[in-house]
PDB file of N, CA and C in Angstrom:
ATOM      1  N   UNK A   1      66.316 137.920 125.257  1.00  0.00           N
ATOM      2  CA  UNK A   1      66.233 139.232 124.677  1.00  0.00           C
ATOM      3  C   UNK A   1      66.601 140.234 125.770  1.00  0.00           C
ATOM      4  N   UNK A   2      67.397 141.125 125.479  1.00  0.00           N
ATOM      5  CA  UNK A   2      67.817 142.594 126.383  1.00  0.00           C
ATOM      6  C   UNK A   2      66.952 143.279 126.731  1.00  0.00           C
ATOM      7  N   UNK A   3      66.874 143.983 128.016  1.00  0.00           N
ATOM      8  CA  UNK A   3      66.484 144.640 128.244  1.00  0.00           C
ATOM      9  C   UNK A   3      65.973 145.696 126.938  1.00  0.00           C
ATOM     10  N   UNK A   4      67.005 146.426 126.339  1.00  0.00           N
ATOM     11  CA  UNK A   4      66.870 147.022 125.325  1.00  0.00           C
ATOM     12  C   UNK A   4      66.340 146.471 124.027  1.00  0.00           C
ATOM     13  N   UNK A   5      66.365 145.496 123.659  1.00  0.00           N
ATOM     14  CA  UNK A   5      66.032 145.290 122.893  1.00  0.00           C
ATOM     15  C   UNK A   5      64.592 144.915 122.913  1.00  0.00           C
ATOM     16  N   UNK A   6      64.123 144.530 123.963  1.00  0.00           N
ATOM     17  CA  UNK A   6      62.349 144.575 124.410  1.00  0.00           C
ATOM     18  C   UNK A   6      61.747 145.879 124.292  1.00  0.00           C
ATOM     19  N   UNK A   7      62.526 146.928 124.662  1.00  0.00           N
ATOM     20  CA  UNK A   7      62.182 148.216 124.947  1.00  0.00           C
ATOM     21  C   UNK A   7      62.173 148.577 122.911  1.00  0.00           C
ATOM     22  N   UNK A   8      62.872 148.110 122.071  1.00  0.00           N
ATOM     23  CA  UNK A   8      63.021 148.592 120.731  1.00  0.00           C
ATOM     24  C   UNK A   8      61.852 148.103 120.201  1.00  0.00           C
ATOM     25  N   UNK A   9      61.685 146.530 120.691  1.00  0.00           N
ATOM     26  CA  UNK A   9      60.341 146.011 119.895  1.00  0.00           C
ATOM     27  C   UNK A   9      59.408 146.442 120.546  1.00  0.00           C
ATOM     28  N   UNK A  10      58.881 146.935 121.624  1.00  0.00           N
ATOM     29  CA  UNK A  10      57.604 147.546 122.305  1.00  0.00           C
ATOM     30  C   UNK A  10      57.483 148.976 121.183  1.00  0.00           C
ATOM     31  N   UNK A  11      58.622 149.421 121.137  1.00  0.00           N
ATOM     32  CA  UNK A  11      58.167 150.799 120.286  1.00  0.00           C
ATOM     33  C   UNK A  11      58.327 150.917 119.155  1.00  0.00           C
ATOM     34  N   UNK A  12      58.325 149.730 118.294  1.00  0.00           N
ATOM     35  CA  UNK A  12      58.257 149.945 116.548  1.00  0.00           C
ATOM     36  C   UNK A  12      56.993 148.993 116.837  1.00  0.00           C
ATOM     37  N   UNK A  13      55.899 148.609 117.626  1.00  0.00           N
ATOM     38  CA  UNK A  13      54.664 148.495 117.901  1.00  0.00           C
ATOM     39  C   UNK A  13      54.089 149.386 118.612  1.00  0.00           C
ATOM     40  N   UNK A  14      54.349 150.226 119.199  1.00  0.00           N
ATOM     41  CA  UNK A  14      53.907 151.566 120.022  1.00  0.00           C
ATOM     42  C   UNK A  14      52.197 152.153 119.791  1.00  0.00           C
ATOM     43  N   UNK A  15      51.964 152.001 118.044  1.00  0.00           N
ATOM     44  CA  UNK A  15      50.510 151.961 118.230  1.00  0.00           C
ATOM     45  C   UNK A  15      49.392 151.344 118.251  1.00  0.00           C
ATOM     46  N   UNK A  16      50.129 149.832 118.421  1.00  0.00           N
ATOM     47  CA  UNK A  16      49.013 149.088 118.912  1.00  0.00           C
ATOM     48  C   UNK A  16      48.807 149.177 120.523  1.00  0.00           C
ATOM     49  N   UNK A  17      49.566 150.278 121.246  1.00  0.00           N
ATOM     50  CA  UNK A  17      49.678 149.512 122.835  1.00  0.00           C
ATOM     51  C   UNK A  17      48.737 151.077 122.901  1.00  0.00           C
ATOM     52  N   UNK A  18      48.342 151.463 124.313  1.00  0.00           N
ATOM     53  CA  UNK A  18      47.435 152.525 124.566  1.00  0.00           C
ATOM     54  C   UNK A  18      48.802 152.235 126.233  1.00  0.00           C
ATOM     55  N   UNK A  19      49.657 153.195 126.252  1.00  0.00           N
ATOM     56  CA  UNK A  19      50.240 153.054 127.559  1.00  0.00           C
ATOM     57  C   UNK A  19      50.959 154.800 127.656  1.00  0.00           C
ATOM     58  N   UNK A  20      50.396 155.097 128.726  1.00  0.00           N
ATOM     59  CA  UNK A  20      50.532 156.881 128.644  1.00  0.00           C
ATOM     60  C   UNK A  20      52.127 156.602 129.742  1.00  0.00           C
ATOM     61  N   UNK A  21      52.403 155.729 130.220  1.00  0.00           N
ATOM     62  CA  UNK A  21      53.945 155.614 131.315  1.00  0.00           C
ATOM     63  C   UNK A  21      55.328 155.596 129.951  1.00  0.00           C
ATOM     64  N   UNK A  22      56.023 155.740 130.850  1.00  0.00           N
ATOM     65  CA  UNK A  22      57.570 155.850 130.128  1.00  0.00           C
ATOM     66  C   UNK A  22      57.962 154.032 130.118  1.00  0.00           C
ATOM     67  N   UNK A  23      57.838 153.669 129.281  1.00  0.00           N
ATOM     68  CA  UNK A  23      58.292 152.070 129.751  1.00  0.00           C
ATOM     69  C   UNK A  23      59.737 151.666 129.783  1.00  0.00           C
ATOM     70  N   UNK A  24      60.810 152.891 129.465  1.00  0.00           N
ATOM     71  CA  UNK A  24      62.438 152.788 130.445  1.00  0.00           C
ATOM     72  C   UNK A  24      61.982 152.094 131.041  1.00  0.00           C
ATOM     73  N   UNK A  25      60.820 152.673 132.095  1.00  0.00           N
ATOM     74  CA  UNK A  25      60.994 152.526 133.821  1.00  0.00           C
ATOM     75  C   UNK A  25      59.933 151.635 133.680  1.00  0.00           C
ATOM     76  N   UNK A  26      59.238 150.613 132.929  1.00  0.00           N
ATOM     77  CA  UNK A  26      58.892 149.385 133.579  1.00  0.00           C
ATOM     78  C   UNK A  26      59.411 148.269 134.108  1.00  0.00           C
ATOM     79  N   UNK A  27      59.315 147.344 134.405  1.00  0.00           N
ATOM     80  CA  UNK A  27      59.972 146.320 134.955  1.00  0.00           C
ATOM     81  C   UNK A  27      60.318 145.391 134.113  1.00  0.00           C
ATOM     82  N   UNK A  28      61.018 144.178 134.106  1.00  0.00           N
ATOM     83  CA  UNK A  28      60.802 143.299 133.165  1.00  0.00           C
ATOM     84  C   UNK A  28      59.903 142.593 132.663  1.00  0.00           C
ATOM     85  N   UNK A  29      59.219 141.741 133.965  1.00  0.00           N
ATOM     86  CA  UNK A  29      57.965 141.101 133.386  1.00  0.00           C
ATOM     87  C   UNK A  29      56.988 141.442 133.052  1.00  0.00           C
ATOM     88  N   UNK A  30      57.060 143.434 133.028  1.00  0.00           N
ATOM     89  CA  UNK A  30      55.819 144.365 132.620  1.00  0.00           C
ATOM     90  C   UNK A  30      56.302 144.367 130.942  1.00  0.00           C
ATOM     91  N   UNK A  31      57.387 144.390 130.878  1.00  0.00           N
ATOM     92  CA  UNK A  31      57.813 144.491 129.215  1.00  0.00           C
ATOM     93  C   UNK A  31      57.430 142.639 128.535  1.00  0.00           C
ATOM     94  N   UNK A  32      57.887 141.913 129.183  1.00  0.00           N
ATOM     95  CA  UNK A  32      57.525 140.600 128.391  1.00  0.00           C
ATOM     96  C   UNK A  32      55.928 140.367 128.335  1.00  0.00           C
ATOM     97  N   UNK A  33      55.106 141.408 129.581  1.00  0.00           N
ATOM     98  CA  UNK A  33      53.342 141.017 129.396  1.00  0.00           C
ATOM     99  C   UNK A  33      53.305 142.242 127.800  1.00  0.00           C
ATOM    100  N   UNK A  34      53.545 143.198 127.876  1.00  0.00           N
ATOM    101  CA  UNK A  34      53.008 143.960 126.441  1.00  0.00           C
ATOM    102  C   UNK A  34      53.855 143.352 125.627  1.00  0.00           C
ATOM    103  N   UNK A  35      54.737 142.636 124.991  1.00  0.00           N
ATOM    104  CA  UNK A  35      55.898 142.212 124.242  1.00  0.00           C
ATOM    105  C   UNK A  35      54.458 140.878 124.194  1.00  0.00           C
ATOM    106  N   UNK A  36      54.039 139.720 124.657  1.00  0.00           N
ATOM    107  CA  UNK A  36      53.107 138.870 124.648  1.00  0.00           C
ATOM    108  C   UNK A  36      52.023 139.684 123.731  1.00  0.00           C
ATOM    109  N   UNK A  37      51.564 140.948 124.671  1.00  0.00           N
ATOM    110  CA  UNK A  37      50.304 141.367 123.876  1.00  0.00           C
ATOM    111  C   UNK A  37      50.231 141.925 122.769  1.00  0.00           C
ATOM    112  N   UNK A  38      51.820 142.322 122.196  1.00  0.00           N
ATOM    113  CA  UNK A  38      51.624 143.121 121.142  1.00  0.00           C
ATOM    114  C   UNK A  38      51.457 141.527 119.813  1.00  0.00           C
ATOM    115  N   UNK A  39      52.248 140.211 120.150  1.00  0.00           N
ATOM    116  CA  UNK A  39      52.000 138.884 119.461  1.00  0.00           C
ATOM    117  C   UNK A  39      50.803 138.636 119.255  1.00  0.00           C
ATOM    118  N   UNK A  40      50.041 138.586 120.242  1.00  0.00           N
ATOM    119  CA  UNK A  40      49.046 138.064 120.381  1.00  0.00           C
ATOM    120  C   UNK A  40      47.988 139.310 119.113  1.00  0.00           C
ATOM    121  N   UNK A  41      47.892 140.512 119.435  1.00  0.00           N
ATOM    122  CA  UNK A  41      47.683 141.320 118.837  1.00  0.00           C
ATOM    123  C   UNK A  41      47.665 141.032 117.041  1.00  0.00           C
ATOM    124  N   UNK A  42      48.821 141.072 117.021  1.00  0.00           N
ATOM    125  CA  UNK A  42      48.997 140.740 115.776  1.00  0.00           C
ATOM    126  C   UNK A  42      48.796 139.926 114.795  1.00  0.00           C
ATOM    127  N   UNK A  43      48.891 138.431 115.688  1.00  0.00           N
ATOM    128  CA  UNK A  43      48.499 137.024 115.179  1.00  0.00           C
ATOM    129  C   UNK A  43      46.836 137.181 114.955  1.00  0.00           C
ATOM    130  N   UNK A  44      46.287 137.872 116.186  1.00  0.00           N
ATOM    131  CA  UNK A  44      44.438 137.912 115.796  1.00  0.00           C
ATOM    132  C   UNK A  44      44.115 139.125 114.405  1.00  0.00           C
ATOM    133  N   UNK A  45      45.064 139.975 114.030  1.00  0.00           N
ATOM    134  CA  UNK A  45      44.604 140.606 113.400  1.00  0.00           C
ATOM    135  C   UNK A  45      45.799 139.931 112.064  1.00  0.00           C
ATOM    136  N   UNK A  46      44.611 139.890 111.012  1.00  0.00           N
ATOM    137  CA  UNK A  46      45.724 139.550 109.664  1.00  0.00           C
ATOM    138  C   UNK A  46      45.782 140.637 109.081  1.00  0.00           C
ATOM    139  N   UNK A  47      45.320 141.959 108.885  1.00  0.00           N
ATOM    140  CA  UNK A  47      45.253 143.055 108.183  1.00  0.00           C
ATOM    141  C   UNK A  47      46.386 143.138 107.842  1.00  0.00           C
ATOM    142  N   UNK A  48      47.577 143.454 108.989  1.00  0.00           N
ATOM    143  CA  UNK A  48      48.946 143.880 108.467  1.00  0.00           C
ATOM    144  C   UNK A  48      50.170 142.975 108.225  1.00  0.00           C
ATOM    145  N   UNK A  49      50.093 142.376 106.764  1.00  0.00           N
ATOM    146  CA  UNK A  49      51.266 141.117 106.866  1.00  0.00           C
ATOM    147  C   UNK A  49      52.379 141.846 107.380  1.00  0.00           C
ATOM    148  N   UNK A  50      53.347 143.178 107.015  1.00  0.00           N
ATOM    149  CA  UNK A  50      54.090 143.659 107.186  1.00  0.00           C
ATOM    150  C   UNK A  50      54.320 143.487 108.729  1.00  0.00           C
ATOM    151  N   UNK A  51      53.664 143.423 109.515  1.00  0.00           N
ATOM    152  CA  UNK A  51      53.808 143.263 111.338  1.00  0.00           C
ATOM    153  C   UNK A  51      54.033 142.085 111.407  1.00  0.00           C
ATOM    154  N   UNK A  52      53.144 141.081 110.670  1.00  0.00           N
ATOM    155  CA  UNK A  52      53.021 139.371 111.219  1.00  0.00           C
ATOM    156  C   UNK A  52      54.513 139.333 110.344  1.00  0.00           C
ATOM    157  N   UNK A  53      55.263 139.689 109.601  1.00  0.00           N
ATOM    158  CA  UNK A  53      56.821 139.410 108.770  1.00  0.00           C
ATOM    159  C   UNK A  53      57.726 139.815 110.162  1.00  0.00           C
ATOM    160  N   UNK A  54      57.267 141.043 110.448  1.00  0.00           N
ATOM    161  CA  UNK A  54      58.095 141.376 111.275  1.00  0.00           C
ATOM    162  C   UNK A  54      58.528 140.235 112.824  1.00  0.00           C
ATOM    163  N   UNK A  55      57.186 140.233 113.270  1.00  0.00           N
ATOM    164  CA  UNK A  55      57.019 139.144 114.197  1.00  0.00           C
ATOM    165  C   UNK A  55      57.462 138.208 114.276  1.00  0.00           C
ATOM    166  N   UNK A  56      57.182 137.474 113.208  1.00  0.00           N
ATOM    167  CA  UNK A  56      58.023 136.389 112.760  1.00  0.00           C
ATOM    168  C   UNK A  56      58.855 135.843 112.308  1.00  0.00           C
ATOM    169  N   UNK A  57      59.888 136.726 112.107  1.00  0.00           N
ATOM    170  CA  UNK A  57      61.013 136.858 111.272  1.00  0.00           C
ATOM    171  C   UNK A  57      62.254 137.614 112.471  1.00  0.00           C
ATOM    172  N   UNK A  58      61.491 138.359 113.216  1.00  0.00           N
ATOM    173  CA  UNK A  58      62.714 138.337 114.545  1.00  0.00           C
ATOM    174  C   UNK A  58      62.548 137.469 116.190  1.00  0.00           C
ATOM    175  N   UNK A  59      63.631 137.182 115.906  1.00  0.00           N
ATOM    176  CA  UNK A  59      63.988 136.361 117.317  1.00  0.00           C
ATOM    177  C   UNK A  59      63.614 137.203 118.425  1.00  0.00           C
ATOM    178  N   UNK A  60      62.381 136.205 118.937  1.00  0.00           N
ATOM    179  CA  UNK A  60      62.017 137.088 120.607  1.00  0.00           C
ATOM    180  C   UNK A  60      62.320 135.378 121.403  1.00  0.00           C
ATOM    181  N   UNK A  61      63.182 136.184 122.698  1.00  0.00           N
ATOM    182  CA  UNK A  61      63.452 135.087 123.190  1.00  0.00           C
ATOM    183  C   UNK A  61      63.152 135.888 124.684  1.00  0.00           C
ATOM    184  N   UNK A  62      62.309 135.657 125.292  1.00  0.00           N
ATOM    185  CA  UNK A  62      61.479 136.118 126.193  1.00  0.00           C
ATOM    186  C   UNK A  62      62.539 135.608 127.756  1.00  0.00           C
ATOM    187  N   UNK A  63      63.069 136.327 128.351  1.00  0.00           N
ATOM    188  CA  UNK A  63      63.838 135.753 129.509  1.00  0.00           C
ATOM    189  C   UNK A  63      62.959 135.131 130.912  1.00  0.00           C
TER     190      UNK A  63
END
């Protein structure tokens, strides 16, 4: 997965994360730890099938 394209899926999850920084400017393996937590997130909570479709239905291929 791209750079950019980590940066697209971090922010159509944006309110599950609590992160006051610009994450442009994180690093990579700072984007694949919230990109992990927003999964993990999601899988523990079943409330929103619409997220777990999403999740699971796009290719994250974690570099």
């Amino acid at each position: 997965m791209s750079r950019i394209e980590k940066i697209a899926f971090i922010s159509s999850f944006w309110s599950l994360l609590k992160i006051k920084d610009q994450i442009v400017q994180f690093a990579d393996s700072d984007l694949d730890v919230l990109i992990s937590q927003i999964i993990n997130k999601i899988k523990s909570s079943k409330a929103d099938s619409n997220a777990l479709l999403h999740v699971f239905h796009m290719p994250v291929f974690l570099n």
